[in-house]
PDB file of N, CA and C in Angstrom:
ATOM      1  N   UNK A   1       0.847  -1.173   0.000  1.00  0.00           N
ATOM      2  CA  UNK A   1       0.000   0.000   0.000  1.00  0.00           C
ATOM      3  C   UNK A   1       0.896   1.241   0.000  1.00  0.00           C
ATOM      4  N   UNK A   2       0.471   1.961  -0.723  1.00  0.00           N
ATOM      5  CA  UNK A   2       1.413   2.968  -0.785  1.00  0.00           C
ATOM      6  C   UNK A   2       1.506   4.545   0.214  1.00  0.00           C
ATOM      7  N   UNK A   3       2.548   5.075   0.598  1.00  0.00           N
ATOM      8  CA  UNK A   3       2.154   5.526   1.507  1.00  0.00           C
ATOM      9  C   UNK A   3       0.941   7.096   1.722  1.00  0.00           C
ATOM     10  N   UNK A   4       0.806   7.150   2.222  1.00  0.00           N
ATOM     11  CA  UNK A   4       0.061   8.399   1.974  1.00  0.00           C
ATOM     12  C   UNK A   4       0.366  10.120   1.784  1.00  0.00           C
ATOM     13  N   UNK A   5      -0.264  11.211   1.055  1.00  0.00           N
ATOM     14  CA  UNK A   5       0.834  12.426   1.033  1.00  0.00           C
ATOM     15  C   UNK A   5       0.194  13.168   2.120  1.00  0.00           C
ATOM     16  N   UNK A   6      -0.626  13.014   3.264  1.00  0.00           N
ATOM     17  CA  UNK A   6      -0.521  13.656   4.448  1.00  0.00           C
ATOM     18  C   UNK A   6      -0.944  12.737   5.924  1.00  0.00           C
ATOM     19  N   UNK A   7       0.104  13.004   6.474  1.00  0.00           N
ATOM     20  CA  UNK A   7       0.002  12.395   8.092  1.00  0.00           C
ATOM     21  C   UNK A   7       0.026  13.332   9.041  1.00  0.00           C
ATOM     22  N   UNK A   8      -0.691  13.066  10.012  1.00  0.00           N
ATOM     23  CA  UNK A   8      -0.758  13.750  11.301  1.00  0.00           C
ATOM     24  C   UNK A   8      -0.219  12.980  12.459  1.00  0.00           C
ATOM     25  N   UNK A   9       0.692  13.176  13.164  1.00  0.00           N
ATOM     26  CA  UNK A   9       1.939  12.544  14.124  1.00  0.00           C
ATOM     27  C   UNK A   9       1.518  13.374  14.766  1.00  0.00           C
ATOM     28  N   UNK A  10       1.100  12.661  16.242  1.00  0.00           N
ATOM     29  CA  UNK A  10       0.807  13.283  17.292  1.00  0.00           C
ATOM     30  C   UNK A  10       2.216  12.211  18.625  1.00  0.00           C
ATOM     31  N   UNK A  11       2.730  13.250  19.772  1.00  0.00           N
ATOM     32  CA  UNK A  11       3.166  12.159  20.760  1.00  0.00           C
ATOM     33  C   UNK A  11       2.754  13.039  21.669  1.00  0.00           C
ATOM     34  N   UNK A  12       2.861  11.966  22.987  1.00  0.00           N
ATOM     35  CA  UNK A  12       2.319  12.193  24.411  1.00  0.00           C
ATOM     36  C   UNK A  12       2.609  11.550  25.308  1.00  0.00           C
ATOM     37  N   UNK A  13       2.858  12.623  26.355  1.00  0.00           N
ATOM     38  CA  UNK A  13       2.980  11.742  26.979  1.00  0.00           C
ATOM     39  C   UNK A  13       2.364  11.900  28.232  1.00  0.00           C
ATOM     40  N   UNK A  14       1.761  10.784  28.918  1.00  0.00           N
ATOM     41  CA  UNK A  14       0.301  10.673  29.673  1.00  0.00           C
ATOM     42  C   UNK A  14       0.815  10.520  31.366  1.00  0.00           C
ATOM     43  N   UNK A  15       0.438  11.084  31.801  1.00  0.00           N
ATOM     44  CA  UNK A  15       0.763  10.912  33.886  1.00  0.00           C
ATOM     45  C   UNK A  15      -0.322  10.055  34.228  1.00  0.00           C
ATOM     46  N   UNK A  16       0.202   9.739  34.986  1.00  0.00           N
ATOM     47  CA  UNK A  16      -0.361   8.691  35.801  1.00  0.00           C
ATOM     48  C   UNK A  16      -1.739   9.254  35.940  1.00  0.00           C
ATOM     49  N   UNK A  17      -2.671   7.474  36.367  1.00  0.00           N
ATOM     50  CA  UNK A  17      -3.895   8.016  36.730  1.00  0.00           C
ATOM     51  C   UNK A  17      -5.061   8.120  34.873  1.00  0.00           C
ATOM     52  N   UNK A  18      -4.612   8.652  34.249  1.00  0.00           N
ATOM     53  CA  UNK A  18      -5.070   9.178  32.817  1.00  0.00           C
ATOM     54  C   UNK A  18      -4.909   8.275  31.427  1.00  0.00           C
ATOM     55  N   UNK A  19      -4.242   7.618  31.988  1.00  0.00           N
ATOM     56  CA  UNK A  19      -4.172   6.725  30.335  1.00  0.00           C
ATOM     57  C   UNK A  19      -5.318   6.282  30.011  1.00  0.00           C
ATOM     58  N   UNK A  20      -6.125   5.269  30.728  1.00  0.00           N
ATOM     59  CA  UNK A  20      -7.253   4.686  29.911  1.00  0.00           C
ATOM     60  C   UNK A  20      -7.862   5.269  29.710  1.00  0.00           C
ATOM     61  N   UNK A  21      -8.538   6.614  30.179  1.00  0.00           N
ATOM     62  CA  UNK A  21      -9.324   7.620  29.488  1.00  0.00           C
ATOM     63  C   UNK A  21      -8.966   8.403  28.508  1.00  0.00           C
ATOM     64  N   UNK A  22      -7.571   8.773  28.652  1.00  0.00           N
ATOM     65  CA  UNK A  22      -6.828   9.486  27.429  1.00  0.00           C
ATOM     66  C   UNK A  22      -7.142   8.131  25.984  1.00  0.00           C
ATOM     67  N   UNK A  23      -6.641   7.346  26.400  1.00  0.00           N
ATOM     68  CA  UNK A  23      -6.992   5.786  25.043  1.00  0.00           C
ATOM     69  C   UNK A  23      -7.970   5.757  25.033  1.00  0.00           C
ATOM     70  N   UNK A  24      -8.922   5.978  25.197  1.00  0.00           N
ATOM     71  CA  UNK A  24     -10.192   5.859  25.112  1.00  0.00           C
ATOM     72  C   UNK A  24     -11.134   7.370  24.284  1.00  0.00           C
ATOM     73  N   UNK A  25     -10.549   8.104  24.508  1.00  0.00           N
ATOM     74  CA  UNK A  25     -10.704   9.618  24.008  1.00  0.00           C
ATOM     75  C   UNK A  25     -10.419   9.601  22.585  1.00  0.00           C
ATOM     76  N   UNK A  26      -8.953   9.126  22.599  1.00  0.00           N
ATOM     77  CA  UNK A  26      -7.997   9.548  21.442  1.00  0.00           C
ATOM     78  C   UNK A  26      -8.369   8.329  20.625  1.00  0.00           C
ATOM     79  N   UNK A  27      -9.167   7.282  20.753  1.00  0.00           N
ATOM     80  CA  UNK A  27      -9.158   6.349  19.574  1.00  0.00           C
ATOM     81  C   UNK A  27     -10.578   6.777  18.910  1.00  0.00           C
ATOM     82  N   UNK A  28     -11.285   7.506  19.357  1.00  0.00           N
ATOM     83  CA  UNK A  28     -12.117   8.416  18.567  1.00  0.00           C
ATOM     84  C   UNK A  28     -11.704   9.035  17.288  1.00  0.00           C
ATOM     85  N   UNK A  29     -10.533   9.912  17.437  1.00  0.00           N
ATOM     86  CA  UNK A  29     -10.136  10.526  16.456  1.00  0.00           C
ATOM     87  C   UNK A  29     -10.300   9.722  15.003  1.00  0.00           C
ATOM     88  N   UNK A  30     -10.107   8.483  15.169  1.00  0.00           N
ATOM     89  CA  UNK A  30      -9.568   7.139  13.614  1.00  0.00           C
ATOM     90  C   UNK A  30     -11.368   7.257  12.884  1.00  0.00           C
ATOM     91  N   UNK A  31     -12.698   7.718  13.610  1.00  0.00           N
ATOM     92  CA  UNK A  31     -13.921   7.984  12.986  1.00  0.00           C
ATOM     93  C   UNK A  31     -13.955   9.082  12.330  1.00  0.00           C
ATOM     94  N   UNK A  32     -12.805   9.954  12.069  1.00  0.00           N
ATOM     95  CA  UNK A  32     -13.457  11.200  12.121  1.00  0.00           C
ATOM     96  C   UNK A  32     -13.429  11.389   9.954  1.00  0.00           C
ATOM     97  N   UNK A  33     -14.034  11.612   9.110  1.00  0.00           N
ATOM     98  CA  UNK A  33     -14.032  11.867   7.664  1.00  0.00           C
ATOM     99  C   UNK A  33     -12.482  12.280   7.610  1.00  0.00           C
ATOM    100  N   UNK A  34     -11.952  11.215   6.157  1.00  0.00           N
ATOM    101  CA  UNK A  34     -10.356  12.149   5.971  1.00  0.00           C
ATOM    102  C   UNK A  34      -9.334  11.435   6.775  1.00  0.00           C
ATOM    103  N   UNK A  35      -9.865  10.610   8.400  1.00  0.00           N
ATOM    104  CA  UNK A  35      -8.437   9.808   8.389  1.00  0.00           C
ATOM    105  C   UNK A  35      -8.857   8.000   8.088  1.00  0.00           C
ATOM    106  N   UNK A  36      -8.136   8.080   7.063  1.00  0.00           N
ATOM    107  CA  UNK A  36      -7.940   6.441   6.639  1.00  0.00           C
ATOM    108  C   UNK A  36      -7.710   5.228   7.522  1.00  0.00           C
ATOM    109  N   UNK A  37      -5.943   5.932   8.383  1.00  0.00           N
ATOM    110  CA  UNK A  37      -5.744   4.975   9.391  1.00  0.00           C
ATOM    111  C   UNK A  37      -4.793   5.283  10.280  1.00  0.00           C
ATOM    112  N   UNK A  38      -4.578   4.765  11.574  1.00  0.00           N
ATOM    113  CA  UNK A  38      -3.911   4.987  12.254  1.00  0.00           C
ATOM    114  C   UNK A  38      -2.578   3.506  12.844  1.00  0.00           C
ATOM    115  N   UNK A  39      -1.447   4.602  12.862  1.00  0.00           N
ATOM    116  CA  UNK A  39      -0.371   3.142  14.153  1.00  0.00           C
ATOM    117  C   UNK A  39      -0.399   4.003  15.213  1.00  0.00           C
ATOM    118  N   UNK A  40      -0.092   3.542  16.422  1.00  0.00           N
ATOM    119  CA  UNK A  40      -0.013   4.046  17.366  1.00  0.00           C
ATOM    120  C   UNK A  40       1.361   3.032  17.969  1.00  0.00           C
ATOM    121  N   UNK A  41       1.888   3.518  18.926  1.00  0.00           N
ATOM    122  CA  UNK A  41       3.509   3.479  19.273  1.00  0.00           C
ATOM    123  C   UNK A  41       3.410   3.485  20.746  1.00  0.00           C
ATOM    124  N   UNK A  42       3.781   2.637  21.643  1.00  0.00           N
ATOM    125  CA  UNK A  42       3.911   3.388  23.009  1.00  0.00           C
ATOM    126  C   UNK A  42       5.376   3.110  23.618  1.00  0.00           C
ATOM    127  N   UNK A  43       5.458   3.647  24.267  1.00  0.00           N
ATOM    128  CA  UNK A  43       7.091   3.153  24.979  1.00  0.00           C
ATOM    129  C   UNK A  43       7.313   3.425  26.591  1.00  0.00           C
ATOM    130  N   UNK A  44       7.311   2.729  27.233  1.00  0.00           N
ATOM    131  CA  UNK A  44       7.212   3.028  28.706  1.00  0.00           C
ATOM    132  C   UNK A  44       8.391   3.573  29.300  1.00  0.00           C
ATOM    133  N   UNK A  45       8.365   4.941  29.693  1.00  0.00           N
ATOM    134  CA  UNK A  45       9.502   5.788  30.238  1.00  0.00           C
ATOM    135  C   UNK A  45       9.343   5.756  31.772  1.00  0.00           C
ATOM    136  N   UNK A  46      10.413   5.633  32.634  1.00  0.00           N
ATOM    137  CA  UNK A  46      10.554   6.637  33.601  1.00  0.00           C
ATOM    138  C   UNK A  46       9.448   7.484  34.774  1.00  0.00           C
ATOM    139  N   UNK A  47       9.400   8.714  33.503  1.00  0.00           N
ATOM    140  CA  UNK A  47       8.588   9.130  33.996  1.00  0.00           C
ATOM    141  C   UNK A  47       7.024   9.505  32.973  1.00  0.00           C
ATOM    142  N   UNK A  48       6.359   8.209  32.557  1.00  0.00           N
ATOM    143  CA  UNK A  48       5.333   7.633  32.604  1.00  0.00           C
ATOM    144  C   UNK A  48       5.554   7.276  30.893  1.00  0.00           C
ATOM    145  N   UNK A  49       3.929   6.643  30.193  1.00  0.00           N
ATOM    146  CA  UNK A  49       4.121   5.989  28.867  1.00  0.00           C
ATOM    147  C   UNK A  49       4.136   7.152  27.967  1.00  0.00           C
ATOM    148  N   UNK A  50       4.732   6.598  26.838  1.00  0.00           N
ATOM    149  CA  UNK A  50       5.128   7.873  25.866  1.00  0.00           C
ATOM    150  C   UNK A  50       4.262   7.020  24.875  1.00  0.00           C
ATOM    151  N   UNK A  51       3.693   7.751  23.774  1.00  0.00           N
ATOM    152  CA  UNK A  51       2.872   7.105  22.682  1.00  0.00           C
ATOM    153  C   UNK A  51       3.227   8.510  21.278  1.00  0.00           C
ATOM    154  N   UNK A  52       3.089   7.415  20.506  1.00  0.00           N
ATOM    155  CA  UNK A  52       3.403   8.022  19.229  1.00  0.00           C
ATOM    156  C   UNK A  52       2.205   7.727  18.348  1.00  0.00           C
ATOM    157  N   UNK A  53       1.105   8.442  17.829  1.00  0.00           N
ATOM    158  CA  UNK A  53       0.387   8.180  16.753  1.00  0.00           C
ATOM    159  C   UNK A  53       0.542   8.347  15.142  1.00  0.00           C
ATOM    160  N   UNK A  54       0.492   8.083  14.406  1.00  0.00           N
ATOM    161  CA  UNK A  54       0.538   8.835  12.724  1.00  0.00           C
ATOM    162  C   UNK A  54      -1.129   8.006  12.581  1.00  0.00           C
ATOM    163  N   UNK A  55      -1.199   9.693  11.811  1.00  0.00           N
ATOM    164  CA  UNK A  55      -2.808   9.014  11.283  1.00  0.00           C
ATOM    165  C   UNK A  55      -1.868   9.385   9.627  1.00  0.00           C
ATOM    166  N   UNK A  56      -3.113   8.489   9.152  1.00  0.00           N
ATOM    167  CA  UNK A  56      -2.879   8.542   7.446  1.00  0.00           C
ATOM    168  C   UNK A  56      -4.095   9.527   7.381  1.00  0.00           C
ATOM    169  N   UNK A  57      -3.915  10.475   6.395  1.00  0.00           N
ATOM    170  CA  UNK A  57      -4.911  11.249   6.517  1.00  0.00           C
ATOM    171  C   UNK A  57      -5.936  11.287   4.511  1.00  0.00           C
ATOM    172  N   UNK A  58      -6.810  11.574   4.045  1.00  0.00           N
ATOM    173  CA  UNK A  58      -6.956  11.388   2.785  1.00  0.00           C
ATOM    174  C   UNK A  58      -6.403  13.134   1.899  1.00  0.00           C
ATOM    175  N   UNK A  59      -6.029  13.684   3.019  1.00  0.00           N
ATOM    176  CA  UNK A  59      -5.464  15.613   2.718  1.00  0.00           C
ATOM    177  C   UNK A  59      -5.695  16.372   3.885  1.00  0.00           C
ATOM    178  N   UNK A  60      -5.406  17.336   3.829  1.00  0.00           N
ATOM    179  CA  UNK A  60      -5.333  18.289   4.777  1.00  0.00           C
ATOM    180  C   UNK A  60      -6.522  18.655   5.377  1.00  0.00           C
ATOM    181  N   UNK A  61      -7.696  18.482   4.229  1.00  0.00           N
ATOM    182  CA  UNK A  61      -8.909  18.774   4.509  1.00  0.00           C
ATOM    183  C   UNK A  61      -9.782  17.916   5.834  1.00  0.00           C
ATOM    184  N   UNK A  62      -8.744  17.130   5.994  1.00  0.00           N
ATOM    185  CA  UNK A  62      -9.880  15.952   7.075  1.00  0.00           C
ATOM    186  C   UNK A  62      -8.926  16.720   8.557  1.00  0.00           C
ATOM    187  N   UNK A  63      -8.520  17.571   8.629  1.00  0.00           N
ATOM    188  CA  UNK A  63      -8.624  18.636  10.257  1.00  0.00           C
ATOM    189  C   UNK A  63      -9.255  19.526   9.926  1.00  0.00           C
ATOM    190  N   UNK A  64     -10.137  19.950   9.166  1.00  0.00           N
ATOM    191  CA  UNK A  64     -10.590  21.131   9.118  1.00  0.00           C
ATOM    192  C   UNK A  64     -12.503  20.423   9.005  1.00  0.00           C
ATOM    193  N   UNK A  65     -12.393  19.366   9.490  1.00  0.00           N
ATOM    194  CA  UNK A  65     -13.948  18.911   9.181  1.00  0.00           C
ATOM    195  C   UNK A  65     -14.430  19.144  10.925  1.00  0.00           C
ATOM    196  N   UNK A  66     -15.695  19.515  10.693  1.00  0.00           N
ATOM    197  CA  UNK A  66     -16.625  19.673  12.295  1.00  0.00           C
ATOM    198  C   UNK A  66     -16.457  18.528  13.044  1.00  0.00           C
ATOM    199  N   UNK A  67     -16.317  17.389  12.073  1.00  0.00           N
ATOM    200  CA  UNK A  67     -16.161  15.593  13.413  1.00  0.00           C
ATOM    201  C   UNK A  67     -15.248  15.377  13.820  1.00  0.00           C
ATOM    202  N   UNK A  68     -13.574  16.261  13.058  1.00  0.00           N
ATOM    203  CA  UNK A  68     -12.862  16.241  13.855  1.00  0.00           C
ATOM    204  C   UNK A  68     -12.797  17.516  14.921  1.00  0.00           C
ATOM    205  N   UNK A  69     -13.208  18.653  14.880  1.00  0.00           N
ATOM    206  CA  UNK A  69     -13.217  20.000  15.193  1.00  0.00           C
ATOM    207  C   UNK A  69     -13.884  19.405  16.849  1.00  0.00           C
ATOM    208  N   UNK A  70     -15.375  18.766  16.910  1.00  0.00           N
ATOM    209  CA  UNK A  70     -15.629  18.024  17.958  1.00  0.00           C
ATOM    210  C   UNK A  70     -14.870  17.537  18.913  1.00  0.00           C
ATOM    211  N   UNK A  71     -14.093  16.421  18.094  1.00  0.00           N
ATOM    212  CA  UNK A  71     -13.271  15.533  18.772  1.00  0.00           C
ATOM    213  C   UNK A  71     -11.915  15.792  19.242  1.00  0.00           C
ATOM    214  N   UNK A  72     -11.665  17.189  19.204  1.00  0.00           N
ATOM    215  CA  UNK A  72     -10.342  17.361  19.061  1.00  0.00           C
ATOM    216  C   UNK A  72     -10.343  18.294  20.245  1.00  0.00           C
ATOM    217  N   UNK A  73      -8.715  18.924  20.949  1.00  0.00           N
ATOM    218  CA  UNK A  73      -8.858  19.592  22.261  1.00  0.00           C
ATOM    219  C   UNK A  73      -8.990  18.479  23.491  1.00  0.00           C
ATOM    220  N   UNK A  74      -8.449  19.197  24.338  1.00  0.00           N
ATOM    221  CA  UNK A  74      -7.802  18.428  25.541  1.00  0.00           C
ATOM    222  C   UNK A  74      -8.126  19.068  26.587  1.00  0.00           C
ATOM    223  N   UNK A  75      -9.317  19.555  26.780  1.00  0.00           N
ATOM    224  CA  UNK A  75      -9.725  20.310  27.774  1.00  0.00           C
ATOM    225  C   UNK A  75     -10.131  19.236  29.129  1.00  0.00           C
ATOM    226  N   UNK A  76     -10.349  18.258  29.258  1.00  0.00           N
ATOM    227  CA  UNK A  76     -10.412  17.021  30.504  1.00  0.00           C
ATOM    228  C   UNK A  76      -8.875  16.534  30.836  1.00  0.00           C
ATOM    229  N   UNK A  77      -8.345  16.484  29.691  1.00  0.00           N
ATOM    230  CA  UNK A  77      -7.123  16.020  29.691  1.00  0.00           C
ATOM    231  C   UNK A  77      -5.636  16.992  30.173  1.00  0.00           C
ATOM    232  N   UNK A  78      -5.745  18.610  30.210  1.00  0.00           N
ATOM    233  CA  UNK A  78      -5.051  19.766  30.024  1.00  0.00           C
ATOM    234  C   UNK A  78      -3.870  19.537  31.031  1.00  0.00           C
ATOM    235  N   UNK A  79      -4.188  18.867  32.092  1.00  0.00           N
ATOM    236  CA  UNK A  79      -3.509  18.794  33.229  1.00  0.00           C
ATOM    237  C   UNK A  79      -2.383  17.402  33.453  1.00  0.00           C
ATOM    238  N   UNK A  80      -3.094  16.566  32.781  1.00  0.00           N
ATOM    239  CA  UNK A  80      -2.431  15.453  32.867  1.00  0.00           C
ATOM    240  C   UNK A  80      -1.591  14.585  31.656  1.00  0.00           C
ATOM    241  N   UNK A  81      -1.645  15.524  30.248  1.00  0.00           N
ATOM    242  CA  UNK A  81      -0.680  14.882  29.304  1.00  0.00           C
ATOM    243  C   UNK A  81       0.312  16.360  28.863  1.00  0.00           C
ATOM    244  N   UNK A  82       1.961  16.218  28.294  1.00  0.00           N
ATOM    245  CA  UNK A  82       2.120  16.701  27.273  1.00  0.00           C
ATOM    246  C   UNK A  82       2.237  15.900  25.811  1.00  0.00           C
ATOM    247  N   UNK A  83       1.856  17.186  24.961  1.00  0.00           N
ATOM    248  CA  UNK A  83       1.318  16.437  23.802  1.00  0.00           C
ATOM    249  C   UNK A  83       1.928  17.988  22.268  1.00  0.00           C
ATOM    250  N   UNK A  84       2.249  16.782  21.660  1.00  0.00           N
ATOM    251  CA  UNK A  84       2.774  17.799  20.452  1.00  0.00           C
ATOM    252  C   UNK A  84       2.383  16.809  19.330  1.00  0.00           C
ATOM    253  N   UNK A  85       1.746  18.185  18.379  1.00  0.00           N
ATOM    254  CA  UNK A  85       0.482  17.850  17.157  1.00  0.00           C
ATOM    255  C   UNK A  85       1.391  18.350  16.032  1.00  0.00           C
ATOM    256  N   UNK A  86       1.826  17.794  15.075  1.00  0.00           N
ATOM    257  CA  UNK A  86       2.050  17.877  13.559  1.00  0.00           C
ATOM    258  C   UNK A  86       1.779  17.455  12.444  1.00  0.00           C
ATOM    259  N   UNK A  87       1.625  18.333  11.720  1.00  0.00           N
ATOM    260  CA  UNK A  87       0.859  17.919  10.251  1.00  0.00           C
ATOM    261  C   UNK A  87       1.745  18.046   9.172  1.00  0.00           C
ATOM    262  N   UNK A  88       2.369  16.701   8.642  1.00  0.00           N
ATOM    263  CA  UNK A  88       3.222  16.795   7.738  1.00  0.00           C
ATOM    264  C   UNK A  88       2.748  16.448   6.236  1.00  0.00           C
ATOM    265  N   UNK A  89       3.315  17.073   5.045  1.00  0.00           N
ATOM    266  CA  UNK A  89       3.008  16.426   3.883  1.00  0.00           C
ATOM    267  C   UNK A  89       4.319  16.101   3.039  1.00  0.00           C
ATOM    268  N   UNK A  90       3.804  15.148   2.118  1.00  0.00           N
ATOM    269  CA  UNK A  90       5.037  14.264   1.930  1.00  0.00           C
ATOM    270  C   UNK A  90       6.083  15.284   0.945  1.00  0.00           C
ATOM    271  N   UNK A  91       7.341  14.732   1.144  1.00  0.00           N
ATOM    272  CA  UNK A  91       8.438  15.790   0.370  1.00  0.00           C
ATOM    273  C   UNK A  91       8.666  14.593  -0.628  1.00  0.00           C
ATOM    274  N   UNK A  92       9.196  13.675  -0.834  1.00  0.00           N
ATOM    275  CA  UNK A  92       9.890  12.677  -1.361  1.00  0.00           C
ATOM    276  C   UNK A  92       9.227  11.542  -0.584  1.00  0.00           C
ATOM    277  N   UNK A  93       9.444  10.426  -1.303  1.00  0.00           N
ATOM    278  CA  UNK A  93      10.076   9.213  -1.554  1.00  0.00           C
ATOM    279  C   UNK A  93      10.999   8.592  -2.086  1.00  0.00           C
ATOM    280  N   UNK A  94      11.318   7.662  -1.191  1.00  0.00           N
ATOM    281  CA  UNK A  94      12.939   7.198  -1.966  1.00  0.00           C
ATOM    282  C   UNK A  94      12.826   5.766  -1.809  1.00  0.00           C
ATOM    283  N   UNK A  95      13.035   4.903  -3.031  1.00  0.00           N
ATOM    284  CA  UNK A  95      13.032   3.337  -3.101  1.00  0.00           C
ATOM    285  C   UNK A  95      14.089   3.634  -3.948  1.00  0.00           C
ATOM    286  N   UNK A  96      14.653   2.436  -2.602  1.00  0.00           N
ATOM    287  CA  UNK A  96      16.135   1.803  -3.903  1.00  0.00           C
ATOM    288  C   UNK A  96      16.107   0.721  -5.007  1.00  0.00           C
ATOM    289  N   UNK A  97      14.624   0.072  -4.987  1.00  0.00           N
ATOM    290  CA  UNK A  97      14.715  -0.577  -5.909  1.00  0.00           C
ATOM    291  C   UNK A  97      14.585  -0.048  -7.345  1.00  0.00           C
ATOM    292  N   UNK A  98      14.110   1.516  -7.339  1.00  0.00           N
ATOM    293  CA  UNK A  98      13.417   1.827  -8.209  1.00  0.00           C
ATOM    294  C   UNK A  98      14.771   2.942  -8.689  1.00  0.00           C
ATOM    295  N   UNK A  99      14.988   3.263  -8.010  1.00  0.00           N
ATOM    296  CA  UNK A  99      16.545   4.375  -7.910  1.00  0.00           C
ATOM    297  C   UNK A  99      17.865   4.016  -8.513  1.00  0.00           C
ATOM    298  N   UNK A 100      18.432   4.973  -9.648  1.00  0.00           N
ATOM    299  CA  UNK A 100      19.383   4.454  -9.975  1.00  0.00           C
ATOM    300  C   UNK A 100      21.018   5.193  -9.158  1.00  0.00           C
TER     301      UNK A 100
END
């Protein structure tokens, strides 16, 4: 499958007490028009789990829709995760099979 030309990479990381509601919140987002699909990543630190999402998105246009506009914001959550949101679109691809 080939990859997609916009992803949204979100990480976080969640304090104690908050994860299953934060997972439970945030797997909402994968309904919303515009995202195709999601991986999600976690890694247990220290000082608490770190998670990495990429959504596949179908364009830019699927953050700017009301179902995600809903679902989106961290206002229950404000206190108990940091969290950094980016929206990348693709520059390149590079296959070496295809590359001379």
């Amino acid at each position: 499958m080939p990859l997609p030309d916009d992803v949204l990479v979100v990480h976080t990381r969640v304090r104690a007490g908050a994860e299953e509601a934060f997972n439970d919140w945030y797997d909402q987002i994968v309904g919303c028009p515009g995202f195709v699909r999601s991986t999600r990543f976690r890694h247990e630190s220290a000082s608490g789990p770190l998670y990495l999402a990429i959504y596949e998105l179908d364009g830019p246009w699927a953050l700017e829709t009301p179902e995600f506009g809903a679902r989106r914001g961290l206002e229950e959550f404000v206190d108990r995760v940091d969290i950094s949101v980016r929206h990348f679109e693709r520059l390149m691809t590079y296959d070496p099979e295809t590359s001379q």
